[in-house]
Protein backbone atom coordinates (compact mmCIF):
# COMPACT_ATOMS: atom_id res chain seq x y z
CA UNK A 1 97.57 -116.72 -163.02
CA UNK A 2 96.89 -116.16 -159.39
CA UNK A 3 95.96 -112.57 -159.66
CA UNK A 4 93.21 -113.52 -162.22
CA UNK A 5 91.65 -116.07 -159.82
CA UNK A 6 91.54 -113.30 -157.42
CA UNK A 7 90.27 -110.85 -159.38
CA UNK A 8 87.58 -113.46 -160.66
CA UNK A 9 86.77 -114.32 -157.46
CA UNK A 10 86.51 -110.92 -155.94
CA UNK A 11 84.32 -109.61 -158.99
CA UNK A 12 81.95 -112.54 -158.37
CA UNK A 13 81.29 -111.58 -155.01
CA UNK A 14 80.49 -108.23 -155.91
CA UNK A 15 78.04 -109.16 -158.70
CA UNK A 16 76.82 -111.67 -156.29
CA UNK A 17 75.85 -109.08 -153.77
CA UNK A 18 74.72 -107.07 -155.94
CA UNK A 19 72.34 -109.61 -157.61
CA UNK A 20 70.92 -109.54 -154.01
CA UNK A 21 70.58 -106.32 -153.31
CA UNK A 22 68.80 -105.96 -156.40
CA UNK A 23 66.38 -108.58 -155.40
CA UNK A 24 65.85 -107.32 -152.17
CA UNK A 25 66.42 -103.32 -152.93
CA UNK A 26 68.36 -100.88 -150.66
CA UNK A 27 66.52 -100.38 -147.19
CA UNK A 28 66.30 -104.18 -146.31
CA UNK A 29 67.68 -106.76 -143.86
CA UNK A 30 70.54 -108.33 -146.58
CA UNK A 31 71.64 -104.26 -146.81
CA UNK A 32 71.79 -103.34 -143.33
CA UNK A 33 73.78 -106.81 -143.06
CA UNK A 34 76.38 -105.51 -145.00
CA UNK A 35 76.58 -102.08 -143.69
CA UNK A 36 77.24 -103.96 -140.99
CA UNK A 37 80.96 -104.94 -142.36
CA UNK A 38 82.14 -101.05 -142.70
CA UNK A 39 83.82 -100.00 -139.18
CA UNK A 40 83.70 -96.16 -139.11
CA UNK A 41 86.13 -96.14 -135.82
CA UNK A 42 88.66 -98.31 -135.97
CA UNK A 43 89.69 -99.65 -132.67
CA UNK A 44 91.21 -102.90 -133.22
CA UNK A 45 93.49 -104.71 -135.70
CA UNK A 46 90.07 -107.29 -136.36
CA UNK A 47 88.49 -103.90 -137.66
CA UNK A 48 91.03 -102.87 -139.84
CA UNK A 49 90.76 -106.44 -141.60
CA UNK A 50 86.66 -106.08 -141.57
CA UNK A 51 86.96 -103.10 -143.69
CA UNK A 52 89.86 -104.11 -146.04
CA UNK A 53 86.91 -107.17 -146.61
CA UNK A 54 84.36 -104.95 -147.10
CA UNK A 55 86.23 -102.95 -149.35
CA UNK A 56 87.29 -105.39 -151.78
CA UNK A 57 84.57 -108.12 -151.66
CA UNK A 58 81.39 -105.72 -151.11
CA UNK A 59 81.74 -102.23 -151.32
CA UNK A 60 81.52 -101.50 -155.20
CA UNK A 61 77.86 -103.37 -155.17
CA UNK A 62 76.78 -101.88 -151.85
CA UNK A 63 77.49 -97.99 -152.39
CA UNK A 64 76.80 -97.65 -155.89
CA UNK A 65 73.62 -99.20 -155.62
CA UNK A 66 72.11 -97.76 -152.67
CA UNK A 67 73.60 -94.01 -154.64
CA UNK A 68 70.91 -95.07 -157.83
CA UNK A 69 68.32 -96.09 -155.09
CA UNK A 70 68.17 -93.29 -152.89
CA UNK A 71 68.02 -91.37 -156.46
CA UNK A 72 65.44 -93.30 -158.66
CA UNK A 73 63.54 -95.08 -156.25
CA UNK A 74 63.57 -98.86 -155.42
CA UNK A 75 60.56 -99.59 -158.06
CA UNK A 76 61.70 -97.49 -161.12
CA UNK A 77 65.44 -98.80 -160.59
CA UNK A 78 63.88 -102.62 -161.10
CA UNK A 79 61.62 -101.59 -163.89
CA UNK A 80 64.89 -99.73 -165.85
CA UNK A 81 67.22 -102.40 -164.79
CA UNK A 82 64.42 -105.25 -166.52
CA UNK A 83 64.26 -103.05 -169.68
CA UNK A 84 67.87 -102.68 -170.14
């Protein structure tokens, strides 16, 4: 029961932020806000947590869709996400 709530909860926030992202496409302030979550050295214990956050709550949204933006484009990815 508790797993599913968790689960739930963590796959809204990732169709949350990437409802956002989609709004505001890949090179803008709400993306480099989140970037701003992934620690590439880890120097303290605060970091480790950061990026355990970042890669269960945004990480799925944030990487696969700046992978189909830097490859379609920011315009043609809205126009074939609006026609699917």
């Amino acid at each position: 029961m508790y797993i599913f709530i968790l689960l739930s909860a963590v796959v809204g926030v990732q169709l949350m932020n990437a409802g956002v992202l989609w709004i505001f496409g890949y090179p803008s302030i709400y993306s480099k806000y989140l970037e701003g979550f992934h620690t590439k050295n880890l120097e303290k214990w605060y970091d480790v947590i950061f990026n355990i956050i970042f890669c269960i709550f945004i990480s799925v949204a944030y990487f696969s869709y700046r992978k189909v933006s830097s490859k379609y484009g920011f315009f043609r990815l809205k126009s074939i996400t609006v026609l699917v």
